[in-house]
Every structure is written in C-alpha cells, then in structure tokens.
Protein backbone atom coordinates (compact mmCIF):
# COMPACT_ATOMS: atom_id res chain seq x y z
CA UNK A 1 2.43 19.06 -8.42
CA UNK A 2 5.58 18.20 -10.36
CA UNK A 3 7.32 21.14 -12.24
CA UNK A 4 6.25 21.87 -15.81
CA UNK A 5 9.34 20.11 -17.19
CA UNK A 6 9.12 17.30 -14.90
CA UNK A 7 7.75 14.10 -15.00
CA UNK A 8 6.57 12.25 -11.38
CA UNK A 9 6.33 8.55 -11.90
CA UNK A 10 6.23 7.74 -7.82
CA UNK A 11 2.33 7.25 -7.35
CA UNK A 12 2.39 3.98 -5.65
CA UNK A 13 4.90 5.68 -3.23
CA UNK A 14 2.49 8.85 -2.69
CA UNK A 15 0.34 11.36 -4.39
CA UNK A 16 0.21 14.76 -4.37
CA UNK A 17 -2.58 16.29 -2.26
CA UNK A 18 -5.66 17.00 -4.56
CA UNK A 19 -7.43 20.86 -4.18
CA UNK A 20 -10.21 19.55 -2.72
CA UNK A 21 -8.61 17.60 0.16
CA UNK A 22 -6.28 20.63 0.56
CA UNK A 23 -9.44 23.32 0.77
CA UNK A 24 -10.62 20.51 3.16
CA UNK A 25 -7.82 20.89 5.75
CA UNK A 26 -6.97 24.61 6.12
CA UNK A 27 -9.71 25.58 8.59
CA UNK A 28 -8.22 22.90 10.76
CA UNK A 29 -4.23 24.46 10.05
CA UNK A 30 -5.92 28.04 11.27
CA UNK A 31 -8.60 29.29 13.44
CA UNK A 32 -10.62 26.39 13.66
CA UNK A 33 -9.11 23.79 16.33
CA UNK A 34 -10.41 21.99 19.51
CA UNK A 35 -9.84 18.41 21.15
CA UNK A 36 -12.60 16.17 19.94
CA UNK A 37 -12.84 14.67 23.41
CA UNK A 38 -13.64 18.40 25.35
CA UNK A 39 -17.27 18.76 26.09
CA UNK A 40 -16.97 22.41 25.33
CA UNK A 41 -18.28 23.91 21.51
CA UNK A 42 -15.08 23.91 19.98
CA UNK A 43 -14.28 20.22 21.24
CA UNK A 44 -18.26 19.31 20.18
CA UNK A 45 -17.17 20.96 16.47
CA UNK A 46 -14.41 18.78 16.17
CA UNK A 47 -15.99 15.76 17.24
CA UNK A 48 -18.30 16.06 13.94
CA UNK A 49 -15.47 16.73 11.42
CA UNK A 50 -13.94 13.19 12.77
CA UNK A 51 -17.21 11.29 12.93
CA UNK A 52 -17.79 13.03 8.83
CA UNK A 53 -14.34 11.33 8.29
CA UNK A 54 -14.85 8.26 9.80
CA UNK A 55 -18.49 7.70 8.09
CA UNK A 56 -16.39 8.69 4.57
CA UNK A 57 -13.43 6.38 5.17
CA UNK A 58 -16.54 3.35 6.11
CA UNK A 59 -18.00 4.16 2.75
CA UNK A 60 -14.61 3.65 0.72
CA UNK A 61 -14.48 0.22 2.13
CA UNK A 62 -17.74 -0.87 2.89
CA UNK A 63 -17.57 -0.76 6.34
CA UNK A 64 -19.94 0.56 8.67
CA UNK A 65 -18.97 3.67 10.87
CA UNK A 66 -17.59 2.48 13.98
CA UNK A 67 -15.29 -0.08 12.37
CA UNK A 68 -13.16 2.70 11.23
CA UNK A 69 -10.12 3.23 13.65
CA UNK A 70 -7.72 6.26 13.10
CA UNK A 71 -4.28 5.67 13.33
CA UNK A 72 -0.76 7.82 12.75
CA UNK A 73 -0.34 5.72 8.88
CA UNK A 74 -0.69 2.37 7.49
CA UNK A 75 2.45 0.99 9.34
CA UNK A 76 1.29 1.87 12.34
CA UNK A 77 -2.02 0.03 11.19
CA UNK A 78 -0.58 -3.05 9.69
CA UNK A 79 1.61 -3.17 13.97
CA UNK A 80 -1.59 -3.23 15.19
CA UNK A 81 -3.62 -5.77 13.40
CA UNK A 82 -1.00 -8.46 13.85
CA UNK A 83 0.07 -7.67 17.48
CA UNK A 84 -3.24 -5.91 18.76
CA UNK A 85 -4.73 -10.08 17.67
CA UNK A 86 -1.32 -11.72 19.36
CA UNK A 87 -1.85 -9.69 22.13
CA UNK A 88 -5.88 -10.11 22.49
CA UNK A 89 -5.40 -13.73 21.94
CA UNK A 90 -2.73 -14.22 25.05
CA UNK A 91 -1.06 -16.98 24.86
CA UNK A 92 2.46 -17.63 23.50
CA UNK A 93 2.33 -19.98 20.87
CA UNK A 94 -0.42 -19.22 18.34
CA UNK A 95 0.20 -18.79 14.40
CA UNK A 96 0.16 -16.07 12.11
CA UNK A 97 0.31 -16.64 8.73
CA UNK A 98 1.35 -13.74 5.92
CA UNK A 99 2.70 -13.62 2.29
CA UNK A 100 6.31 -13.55 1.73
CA UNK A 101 5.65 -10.58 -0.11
CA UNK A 102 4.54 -8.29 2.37
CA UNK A 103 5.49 -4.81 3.35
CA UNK A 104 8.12 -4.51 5.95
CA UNK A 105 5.53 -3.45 8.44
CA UNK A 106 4.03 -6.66 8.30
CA UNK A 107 7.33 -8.32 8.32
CA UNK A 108 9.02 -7.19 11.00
CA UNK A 109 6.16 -7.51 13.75
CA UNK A 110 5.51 -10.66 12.90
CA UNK A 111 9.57 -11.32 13.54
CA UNK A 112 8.79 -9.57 16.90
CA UNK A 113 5.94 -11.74 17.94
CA UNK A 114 8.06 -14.64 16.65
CA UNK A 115 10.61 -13.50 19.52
CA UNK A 116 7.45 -13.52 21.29
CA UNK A 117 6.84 -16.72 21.14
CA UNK A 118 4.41 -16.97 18.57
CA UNK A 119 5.05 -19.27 15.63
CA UNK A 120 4.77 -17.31 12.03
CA UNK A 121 4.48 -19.02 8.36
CA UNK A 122 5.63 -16.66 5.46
CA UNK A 123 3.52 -18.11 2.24
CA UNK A 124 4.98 -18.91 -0.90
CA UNK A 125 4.07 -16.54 -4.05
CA UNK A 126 4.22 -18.33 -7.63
CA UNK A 127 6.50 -16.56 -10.29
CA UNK A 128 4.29 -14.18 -10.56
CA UNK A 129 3.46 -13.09 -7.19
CA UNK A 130 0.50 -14.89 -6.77
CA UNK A 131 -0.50 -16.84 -3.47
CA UNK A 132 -0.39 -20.33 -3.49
CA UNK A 133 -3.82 -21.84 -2.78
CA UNK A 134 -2.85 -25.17 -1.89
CA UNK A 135 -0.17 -23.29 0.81
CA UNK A 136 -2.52 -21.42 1.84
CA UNK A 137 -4.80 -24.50 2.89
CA UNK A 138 -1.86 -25.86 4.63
CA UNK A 139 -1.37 -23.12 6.82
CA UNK A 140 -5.81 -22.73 7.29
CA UNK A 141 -5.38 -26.59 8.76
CA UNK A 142 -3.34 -25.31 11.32
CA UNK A 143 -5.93 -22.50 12.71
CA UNK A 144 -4.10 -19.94 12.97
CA UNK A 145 -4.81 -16.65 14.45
CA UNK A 146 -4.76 -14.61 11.92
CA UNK A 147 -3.84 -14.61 7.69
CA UNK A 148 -2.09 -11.52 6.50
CA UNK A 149 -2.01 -10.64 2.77
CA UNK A 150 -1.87 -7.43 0.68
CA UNK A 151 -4.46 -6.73 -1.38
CA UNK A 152 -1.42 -5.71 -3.92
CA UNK A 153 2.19 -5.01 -3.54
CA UNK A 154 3.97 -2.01 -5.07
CA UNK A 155 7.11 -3.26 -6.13
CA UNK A 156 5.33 -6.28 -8.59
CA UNK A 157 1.92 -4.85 -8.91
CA UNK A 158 0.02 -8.32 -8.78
CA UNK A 159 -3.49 -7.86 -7.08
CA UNK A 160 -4.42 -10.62 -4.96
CA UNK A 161 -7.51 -13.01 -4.92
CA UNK A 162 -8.96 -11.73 -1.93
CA UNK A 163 -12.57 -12.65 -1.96
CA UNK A 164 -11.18 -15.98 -2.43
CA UNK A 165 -8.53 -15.80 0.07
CA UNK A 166 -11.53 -14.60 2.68
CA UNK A 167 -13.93 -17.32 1.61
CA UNK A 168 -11.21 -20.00 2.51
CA UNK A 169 -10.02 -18.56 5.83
CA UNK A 170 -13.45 -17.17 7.30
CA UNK A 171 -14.88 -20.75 6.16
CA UNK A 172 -12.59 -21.66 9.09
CA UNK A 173 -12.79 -19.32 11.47
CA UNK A 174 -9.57 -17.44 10.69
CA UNK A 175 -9.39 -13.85 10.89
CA UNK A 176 -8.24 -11.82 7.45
CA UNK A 177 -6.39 -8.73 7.23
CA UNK A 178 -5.30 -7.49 4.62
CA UNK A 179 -2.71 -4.20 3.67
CA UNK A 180 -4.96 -2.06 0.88
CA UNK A 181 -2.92 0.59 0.55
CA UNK A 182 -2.02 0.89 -3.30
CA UNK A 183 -5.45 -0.22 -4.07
CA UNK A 184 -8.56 1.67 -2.05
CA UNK A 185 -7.80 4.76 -4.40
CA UNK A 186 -8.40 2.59 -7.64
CA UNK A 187 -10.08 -0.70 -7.25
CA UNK A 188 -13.86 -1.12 -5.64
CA UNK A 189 -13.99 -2.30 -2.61
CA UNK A 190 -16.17 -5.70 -1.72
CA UNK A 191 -19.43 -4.52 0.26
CA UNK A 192 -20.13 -7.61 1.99
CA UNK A 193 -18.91 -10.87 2.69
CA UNK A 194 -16.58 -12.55 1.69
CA UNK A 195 -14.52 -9.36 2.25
CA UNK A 196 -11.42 -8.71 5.24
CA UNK A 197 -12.10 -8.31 9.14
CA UNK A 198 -9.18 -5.85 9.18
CA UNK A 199 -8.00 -3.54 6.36
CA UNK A 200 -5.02 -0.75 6.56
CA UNK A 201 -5.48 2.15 4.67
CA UNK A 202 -3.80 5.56 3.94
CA UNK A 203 -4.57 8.63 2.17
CA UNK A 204 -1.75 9.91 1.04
CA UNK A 205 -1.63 7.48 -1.71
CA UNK A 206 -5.34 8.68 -3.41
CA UNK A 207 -4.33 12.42 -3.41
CA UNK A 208 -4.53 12.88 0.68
CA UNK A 209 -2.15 13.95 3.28
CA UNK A 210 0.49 11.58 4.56
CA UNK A 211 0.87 10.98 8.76
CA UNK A 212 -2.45 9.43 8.93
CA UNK A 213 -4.13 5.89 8.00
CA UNK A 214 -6.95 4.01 9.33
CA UNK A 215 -7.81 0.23 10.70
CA UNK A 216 -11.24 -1.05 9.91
CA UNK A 217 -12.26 -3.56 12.59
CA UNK A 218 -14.60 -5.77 11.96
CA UNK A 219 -16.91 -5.93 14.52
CA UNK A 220 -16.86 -8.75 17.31
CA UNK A 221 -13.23 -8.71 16.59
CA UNK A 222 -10.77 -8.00 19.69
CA UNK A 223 -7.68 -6.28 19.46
CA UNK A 224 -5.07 -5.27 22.21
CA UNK A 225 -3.90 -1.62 21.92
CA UNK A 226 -0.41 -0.66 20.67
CA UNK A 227 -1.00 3.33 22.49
CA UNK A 228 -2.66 3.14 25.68
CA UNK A 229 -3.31 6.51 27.76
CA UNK A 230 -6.59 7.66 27.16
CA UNK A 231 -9.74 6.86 25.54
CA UNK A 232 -9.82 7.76 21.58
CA UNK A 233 -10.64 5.47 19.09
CA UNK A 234 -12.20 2.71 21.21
CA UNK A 235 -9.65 3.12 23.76
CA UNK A 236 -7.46 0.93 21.00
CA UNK A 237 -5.31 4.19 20.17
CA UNK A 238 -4.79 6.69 22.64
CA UNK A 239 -3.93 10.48 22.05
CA UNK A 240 -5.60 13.30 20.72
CA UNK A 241 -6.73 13.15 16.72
CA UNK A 242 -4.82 15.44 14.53
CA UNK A 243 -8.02 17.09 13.27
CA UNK A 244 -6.19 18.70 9.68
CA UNK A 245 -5.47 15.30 8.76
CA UNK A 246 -8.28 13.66 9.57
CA UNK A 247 -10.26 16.12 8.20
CA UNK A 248 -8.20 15.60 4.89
CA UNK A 249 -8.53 11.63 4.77
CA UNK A 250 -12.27 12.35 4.45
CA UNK A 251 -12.11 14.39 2.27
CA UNK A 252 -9.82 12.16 0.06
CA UNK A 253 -11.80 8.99 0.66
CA UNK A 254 -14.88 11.11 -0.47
CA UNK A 255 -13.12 11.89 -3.15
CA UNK A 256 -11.99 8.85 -4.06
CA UNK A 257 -15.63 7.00 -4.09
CA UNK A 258 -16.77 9.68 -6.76
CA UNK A 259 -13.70 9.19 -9.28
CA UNK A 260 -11.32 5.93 -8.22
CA UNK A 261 -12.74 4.34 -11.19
CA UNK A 262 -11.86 7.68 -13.85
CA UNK A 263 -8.12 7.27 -12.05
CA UNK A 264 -7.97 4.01 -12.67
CA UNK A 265 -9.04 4.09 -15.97
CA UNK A 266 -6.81 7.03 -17.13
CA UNK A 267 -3.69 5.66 -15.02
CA UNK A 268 -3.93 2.25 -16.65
CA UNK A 269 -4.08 3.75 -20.45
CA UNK A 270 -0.96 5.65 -20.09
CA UNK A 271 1.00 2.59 -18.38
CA UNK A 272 -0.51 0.60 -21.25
CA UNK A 273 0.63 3.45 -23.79
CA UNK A 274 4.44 3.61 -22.60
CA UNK A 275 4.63 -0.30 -22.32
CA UNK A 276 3.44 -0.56 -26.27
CA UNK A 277 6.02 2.28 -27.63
CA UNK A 278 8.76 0.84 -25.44
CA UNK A 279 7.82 -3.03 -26.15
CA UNK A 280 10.38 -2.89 -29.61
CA UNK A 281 13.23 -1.13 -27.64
CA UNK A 282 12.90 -3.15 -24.08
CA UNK A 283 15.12 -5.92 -24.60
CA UNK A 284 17.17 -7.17 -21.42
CA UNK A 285 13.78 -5.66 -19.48
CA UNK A 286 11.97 -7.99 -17.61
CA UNK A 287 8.29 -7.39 -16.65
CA UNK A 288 7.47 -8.22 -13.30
CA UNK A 289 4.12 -8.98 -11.55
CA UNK A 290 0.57 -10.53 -12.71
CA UNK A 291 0.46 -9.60 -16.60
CA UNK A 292 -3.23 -8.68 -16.09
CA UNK A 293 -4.04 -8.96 -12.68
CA UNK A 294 -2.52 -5.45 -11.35
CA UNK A 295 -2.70 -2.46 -9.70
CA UNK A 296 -3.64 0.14 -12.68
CA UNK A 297 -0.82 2.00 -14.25
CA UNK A 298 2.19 0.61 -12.26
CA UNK A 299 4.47 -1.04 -14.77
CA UNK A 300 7.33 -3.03 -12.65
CA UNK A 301 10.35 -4.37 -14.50
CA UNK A 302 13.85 -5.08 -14.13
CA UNK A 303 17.04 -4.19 -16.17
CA UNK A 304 19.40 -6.86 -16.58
CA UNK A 305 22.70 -5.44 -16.08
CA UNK A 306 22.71 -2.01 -14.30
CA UNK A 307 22.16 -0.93 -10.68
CA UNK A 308 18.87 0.31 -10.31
CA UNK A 309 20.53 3.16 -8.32
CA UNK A 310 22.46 4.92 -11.34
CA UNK A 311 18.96 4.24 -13.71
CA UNK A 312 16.86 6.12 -10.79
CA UNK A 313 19.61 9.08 -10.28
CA UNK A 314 19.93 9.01 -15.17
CA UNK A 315 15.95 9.22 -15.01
CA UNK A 316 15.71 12.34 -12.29
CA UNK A 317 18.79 13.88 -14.15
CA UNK A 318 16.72 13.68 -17.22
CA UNK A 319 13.64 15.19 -15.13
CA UNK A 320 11.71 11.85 -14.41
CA UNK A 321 11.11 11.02 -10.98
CA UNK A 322 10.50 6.37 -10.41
CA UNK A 323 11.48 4.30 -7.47
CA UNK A 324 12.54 1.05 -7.10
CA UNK A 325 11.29 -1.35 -4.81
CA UNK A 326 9.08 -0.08 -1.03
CA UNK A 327 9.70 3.50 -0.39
CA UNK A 328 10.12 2.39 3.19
CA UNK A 329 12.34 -0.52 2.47
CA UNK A 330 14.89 0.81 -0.58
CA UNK A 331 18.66 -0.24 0.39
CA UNK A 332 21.42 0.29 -1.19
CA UNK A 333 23.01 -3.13 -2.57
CA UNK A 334 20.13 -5.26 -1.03
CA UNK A 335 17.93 -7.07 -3.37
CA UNK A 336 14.88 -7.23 -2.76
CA UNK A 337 12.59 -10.14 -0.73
CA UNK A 338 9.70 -9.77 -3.20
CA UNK A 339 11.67 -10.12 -6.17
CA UNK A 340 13.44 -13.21 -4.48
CA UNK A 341 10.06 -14.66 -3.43
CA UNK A 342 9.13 -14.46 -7.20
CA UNK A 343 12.25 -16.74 -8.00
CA UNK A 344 14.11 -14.01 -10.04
CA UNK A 345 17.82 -13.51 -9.49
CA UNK A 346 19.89 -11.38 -6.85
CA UNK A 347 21.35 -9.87 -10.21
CA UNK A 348 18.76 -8.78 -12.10
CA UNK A 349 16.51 -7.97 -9.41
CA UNK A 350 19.40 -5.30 -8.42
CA UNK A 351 18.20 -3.43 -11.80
CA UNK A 352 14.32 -3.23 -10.44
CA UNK A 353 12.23 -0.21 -11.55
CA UNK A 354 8.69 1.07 -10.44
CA UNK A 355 6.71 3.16 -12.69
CA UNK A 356 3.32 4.58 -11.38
CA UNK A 357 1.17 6.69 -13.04
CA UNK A 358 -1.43 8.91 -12.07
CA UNK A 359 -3.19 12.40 -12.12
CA UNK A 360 -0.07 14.64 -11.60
CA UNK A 361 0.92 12.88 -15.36
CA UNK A 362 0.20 14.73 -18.54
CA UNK A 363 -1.00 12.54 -21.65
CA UNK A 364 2.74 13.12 -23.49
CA UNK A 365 4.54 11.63 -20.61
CA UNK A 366 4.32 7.86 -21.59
CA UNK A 367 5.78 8.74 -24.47
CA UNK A 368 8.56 10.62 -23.06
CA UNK A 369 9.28 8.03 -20.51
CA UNK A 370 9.50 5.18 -23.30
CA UNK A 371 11.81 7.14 -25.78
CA UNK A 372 14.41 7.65 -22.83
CA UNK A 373 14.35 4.69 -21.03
CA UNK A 374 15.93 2.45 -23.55
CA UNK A 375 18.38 4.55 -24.45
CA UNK A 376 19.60 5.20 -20.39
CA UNK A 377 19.90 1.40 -20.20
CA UNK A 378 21.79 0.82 -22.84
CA UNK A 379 24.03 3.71 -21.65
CA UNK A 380 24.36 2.24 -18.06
CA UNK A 381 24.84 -1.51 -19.28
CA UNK A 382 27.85 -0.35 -21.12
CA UNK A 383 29.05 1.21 -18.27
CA UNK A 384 28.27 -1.10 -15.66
CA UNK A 385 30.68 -4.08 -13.60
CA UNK A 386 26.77 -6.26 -14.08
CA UNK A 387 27.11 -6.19 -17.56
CA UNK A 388 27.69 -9.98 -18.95
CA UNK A 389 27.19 -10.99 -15.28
C-alpha cells in the first residue's frame, strides 16, 4: 500500500495485492511446490490448486472450466487470440478487424499478421470513444476472422457496447474477443450469450499479482499456439505453471466475485467527489471518454497547455502518484493514438492525465487531489513553451 502521506491514483495501471490473495500465495513461495504435470503427490497437489484457479477465474467471467487458459499476462493473451485465429485459420489473406483504440498488444500483432499477409481494418471511435455501429457493419460484410474490441480502455475510460457488439458479429459467424482487463474487477460479467468467444484477463489489476493473465476460449473455437514444447494448457501454451501466481489469480478472481460491485461503487463516489470540488477550478481541462458510460472511478482529462510529463513529476513531488496514457505505451513527446482517434489535438492531448481510484485511496483523497490540481496547472501553464499554443 501507498505510504501514509501518499496518495496512489494508478489503479487502472495496477493494484496493490489484497491480504487475502497474498495469504493465498505464500505456501506456493515456500515449502509447498511441485510440477502440476508429475504424477507423483506433490505434482497431484498442485494440479488441484490450478484446476481451484481455473474453476474461480470461469466463475468471474461466466465461463465454464476448461475454457480458462493460463497465460504469462494479458499481452501475452491479447498475441494469442489474434495470431493463435490467423494461424488456425491458415491462409494468408483473411481479415481482422479491431478498434483504433486498442492496447498496443492488440496493435502491434495485428501489424505483424498484416506483414503476414493478412488484411487488418482499425475501426473508427466517435468523439467519445465509442464504436461506430454502422463501421462496424461494414467491416461484419466482409467476414472477417475475427473482431477485436476492449471492453474499456484506460486512457478514456469509455466502456464499450459489447453485448451489442457480440449480437452483431456472432449473428454472422464472426468470432469476438475482447481485452477486459480494466473491467473484470468492477463490472459483471455477461453469463450467457450474447457474450465474447475470447476474453484476456489479468489479476493484477483487481488486487492480484502481476506476470500472469488468462484466455477464455470458447469452446469449438481453434487456436494455433504462440509456446509450443509440451502439453499444458491444452497443449496451446507450453511450460510449466507458475503455481504462486496462479494460485493468487484465484484467489483474486474469488475475491473479486464477492466484492467487484462494493469497489465499484466506492471507486466511482470518490472520482465523482473530486470531479464536483474541482468542476469550478478546472478550466482549460478537458474531460475525456463516455460522460456516463465508464470504467468506475477513472476520471481522464487533458490540460491544455502543459506537458503531461512536468504535471505527472508536480503531482508525485506533491505525493500523488497518476499516469498518463497505457502504462505499456507512455512516450515521451508522442501523443497518443487514442486521443487522436477521438479527434482531439496533438497539443492538448500532450497534457493527458489518468486518475484511477480504488481501495488503496482513503475517503480525504478526492479532496486533496482537487485542491492541488488546479493550482499545479496553472503553475505549469505559466511556465510552459504550450501555453497560447
């Protein structure tokens, strides 16, 4: 957890790991090890505490238990639904279809397959990030192999109309996947159709350990393996499980069926209580995203003016840690392509901020966030080369 004076504002980046989940691991960190795929006791003992994870991560999403596929994290995850369905479909040539506001792991395989051969649409996104439905219909005409589209991005926060998106693909035979990593820990999951084939999730974003994410695979659908070698995980990801982790993604998934709706609840009051004290201080801030269609308690806005860079490094001076932008994708003096997809410009999309609340946040810290933040801006606009640009 953050120190007593500081204030951690990074949720939608990662979480820290919960008690529970911790308690969860440590057998597996000490005297209690084996390789689930050993016939011997210890190998038999492991075995169980993956199948227990696997039958908690099914319940989280509403899958059944041998959908669930283990893999290293949610990049790895997102590589393998796109070119484990290029790869099963083999032939040169076929389409995949994805938002052009996807993660970078989405992204840059499907530029890979491209090389590949493969022809790839990136979908348009209205000013607020949502998909375009009559886009969308354009590219379904086309049959593609597979459609591509967060449940939610991090760096806008708008939450996606995916029952409808799966209604209008699956209606034609096209396969849905779809990146639910800032959402599993917060929003309910659909239990039956309409609802993705394939769905990446991590743990280390609902108060689990990082270095491990999971695949649900709907069944009848084929997928080529990224890892080949041995036999774990349907022979669709070889190497042996790393049985801590594992053992803490259950654990967090558990956990995250009993209270995802409490975290929700309490992370979208205090984003809603710092946006109301800051509201008659925020001018030249620019809310990004769905106003009301979001991921709960990530506020996303931009600062017209500054360099997001010196507002991060004022805010952590001042004992508040924010991001701006994908944790995997921040560059320095490169705007981002989901801020560009939403139409705003290279200029005040340099100024981008990400606030995420959560559980490691005390009640006071809205409020302590809101009274600074204004007053930083104004600082840096007065100092910065963007100001009157």
């Amino acid at each position: 957890m953050p120190g007593p004076n500081r204030v951690y504002l990074d949720h939608a980046s990662t979480t820290p790991l919960h008690p529970e989940v911790r308690e969860a691991m440590l057998p597996y960190l000490g005297d209690r090890f084996g390789n689930p795929s050993s016939p011997n006791l210890p190998g038999r003992l492991a075995r169980r505490v993956v199948d227990q994870a696997r039958e908690r991560v099914a319940a989280l999403l509403g899958a059944h238990f041998e959908e669930i596929l283990f893999t290293g994290s949610a990049s790895e995850a997102n590589n393998l639904a796109l070119k484990g369905i290029a790869g099963a479909a083999r032939r040169a040539g076929g389409h995949l279809v994805a938002a052009s506001t996807e993660h970078a792991s989405i992204l840059h395989p499907l530029r890979t397959l491209s090389r590949q051969g493969f022809r790839t649409t990136l979908l348009p996104v209205d000013e607020v990030g949502m998909l375009r439905a009559d886009r969308l219909e354009e590219a379904l005409d086309d049959g593609p192999l597979l459609v591509s589209i967060a449940h939610a991005s991090p760096e806008i926060g708008t939450v996606q109309p995916l029952k409808e998106i799966c209604a209008r693909a699956q209606a034609r035979g096209v396969v849905v996947h779809t990146d639910a990593t800032v959402t599993a820990g917060l929003l309910p999951w659909p239990t039956a159709p309409p609802s993705p084939d394939l769905i990446t999730v991590t743990p280390h974003l609902f108060y689990g350990p990082p270095g491990i994410g999971a695949l649900r695979v709907r069944e009848g659908i084929r997928l080529a393996p990224l890892i080949e070698g041995g036999r774990q995980e349907g022979g669709l990801r070889a190497g042996t499980e790393s049985l801590a982790a594992i053992a803490g993604f259950g654990a967090a998934a558990a956990l995250a069926v009993r209270r995802r709706q409490q975290w929700a609840t309490r992370a979208s009051r205090l984003a809603k209580r710092m946006l109301k004290r800051l509201q008659p201080r925020s001018a030249g801030m620019l809310l990004t995203g769905h106003p009301t269609e979001r991921v709960p308690g990530l506020v996303t806005l931009c600062c017209r003016g500054i360099e997001a860079e010196a507002l991060l490094q004022a805010l952590q001076e001042e004992g508040i840690d924010a991001s701006s932008g994908s944790a995997c994708t921040t560059e320095v003096g490169k705007s981002s392509h989901v801020l560009e997809a939403l139409g705003i410009e290279p200029l005040l999309a340099r100024g981008a901020l990400t606030l995420s609340f959560g559980e490691a946040n005390g009640d006071s810290d809205p409020d302590r966030v809101a009274d600074l933040l204004p007053r930083l801006v104004t600082r840096l606009r007065n100092l910065s080369p963007l100001e009157g640009s």
